[in-house]
Protein backbone atom coordinates (compact mmCIF):
# COMPACT_ATOMS: atom_id res chain seq x y z
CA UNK A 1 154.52 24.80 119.84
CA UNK A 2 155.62 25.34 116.15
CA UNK A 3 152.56 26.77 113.57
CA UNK A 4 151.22 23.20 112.69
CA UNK A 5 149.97 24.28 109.56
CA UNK A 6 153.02 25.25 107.89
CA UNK A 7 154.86 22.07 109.32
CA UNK A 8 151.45 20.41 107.20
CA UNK A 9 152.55 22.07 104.46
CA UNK A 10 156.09 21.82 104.58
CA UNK A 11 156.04 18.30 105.31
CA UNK A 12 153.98 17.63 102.22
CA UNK A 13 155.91 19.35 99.76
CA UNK A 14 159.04 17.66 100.80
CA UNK A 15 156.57 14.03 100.64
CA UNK A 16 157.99 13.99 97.10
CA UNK A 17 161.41 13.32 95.56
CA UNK A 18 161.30 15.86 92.96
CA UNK A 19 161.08 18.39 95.38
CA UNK A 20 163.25 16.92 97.98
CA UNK A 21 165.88 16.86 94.96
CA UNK A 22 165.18 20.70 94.47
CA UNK A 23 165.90 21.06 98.07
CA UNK A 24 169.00 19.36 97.62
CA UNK A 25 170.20 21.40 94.81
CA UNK A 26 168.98 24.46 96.59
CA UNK A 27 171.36 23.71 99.66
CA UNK A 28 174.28 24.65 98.05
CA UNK A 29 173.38 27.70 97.28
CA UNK A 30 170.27 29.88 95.15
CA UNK A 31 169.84 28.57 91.62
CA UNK A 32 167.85 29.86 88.49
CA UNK A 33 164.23 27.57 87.62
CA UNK A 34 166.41 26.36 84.03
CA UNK A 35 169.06 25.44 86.57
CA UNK A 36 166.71 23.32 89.09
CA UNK A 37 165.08 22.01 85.92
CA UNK A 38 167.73 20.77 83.81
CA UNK A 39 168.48 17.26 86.05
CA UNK A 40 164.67 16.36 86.56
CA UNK A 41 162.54 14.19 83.93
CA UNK A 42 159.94 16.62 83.69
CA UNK A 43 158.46 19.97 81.16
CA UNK A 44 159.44 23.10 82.93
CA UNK A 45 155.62 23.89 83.46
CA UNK A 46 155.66 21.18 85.90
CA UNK A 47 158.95 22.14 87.65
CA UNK A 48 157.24 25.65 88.32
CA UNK A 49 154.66 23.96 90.19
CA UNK A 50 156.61 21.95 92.11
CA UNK A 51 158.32 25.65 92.47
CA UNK A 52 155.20 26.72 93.74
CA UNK A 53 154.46 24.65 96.02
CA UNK A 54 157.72 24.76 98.10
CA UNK A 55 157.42 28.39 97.70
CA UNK A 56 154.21 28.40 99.37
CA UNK A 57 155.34 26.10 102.03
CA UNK A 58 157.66 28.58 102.71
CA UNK A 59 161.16 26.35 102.23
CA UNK A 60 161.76 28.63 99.10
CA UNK A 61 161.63 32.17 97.82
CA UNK A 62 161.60 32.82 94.35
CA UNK A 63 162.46 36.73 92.84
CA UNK A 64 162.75 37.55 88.81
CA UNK A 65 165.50 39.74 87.45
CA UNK A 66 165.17 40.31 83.98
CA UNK A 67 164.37 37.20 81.91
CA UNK A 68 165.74 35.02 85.25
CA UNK A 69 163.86 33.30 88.19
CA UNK A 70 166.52 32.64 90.90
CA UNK A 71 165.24 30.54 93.75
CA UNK A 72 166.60 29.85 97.02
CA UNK A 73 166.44 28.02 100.11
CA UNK A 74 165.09 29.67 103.14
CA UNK A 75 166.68 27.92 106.57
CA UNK A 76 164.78 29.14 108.92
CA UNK A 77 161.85 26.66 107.48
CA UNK A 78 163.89 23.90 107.94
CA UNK A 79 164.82 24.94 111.48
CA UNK A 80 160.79 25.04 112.34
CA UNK A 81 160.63 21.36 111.32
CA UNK A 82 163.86 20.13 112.77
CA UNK A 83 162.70 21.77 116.19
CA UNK A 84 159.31 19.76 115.82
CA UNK A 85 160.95 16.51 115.17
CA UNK A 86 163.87 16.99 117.80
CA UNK A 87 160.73 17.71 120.15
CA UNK A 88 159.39 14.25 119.38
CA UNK A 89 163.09 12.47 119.86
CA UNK A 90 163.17 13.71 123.36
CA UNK A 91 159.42 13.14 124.29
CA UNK A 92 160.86 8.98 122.68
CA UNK A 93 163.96 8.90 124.35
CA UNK A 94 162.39 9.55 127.44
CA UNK A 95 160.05 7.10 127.16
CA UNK A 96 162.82 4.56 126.07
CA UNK A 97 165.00 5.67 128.93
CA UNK A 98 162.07 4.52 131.19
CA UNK A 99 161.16 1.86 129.56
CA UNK A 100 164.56 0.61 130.41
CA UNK A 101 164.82 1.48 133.77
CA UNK A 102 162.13 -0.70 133.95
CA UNK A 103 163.68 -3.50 132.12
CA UNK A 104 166.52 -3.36 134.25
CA UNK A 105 164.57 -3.27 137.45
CA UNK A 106 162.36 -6.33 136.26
CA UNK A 107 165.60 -8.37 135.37
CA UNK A 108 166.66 -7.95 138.83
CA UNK A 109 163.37 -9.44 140.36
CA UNK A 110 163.69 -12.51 137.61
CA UNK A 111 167.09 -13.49 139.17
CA UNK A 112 165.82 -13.50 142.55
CA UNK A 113 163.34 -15.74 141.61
């Protein structure tokens, strides 16, 4: 079972579009915080803590050279949630698979009638 409370907090820093759009940005490769900035409506105070936060989710990491805070996006966070929802599509299609099985079976025993 994946560590539910970093899916909590992963989950809950990508609940909102500015982050989600930092993720975005952040897929195509690592980007400084004036860089992730510039296309949001927002002061750069509160694009560091939206920083934060995904940094402390752990679907960032953040290092200063110089002047410069590069941030990128760290993968194997996303893998940890795409296992736990790929765990819940199976555990569903199962129970849609015999949920239609039944269905089926049903139909038949309507016709005889």
């Amino acid at each position: 079972m994946t560590n539910q409370p970093s899916l909590d907090l992963m989950f809950q820093a990508l609940a909102d579009p500015s982050r989600r759009s930092i993720v975005e940005r952040l897929c195509a490769g690592p980007a400084s915080v004036s860089e992730l900035a510039q296309p949001l409506a927002m002061s750069l105070p509160s694009v560091m803590q939206h920083l934060q936060l995904l940094e402390g989710s752990g679907l960032i990491r953040s290092e200063k050279v110089g002047r410069v805070r590069t941030c990128r996006l760290e993968p194997e966070a996303l893998s940890a949630a795409e296992t736990w929802i790929n765990e819940r599509r199976v555990l569903m299609e199962r129970k849609l698979d015999r949920l239609g099985e039944y269905l089926r079976a049903t139909a038949g025993d309507d016709e005889q009638d």
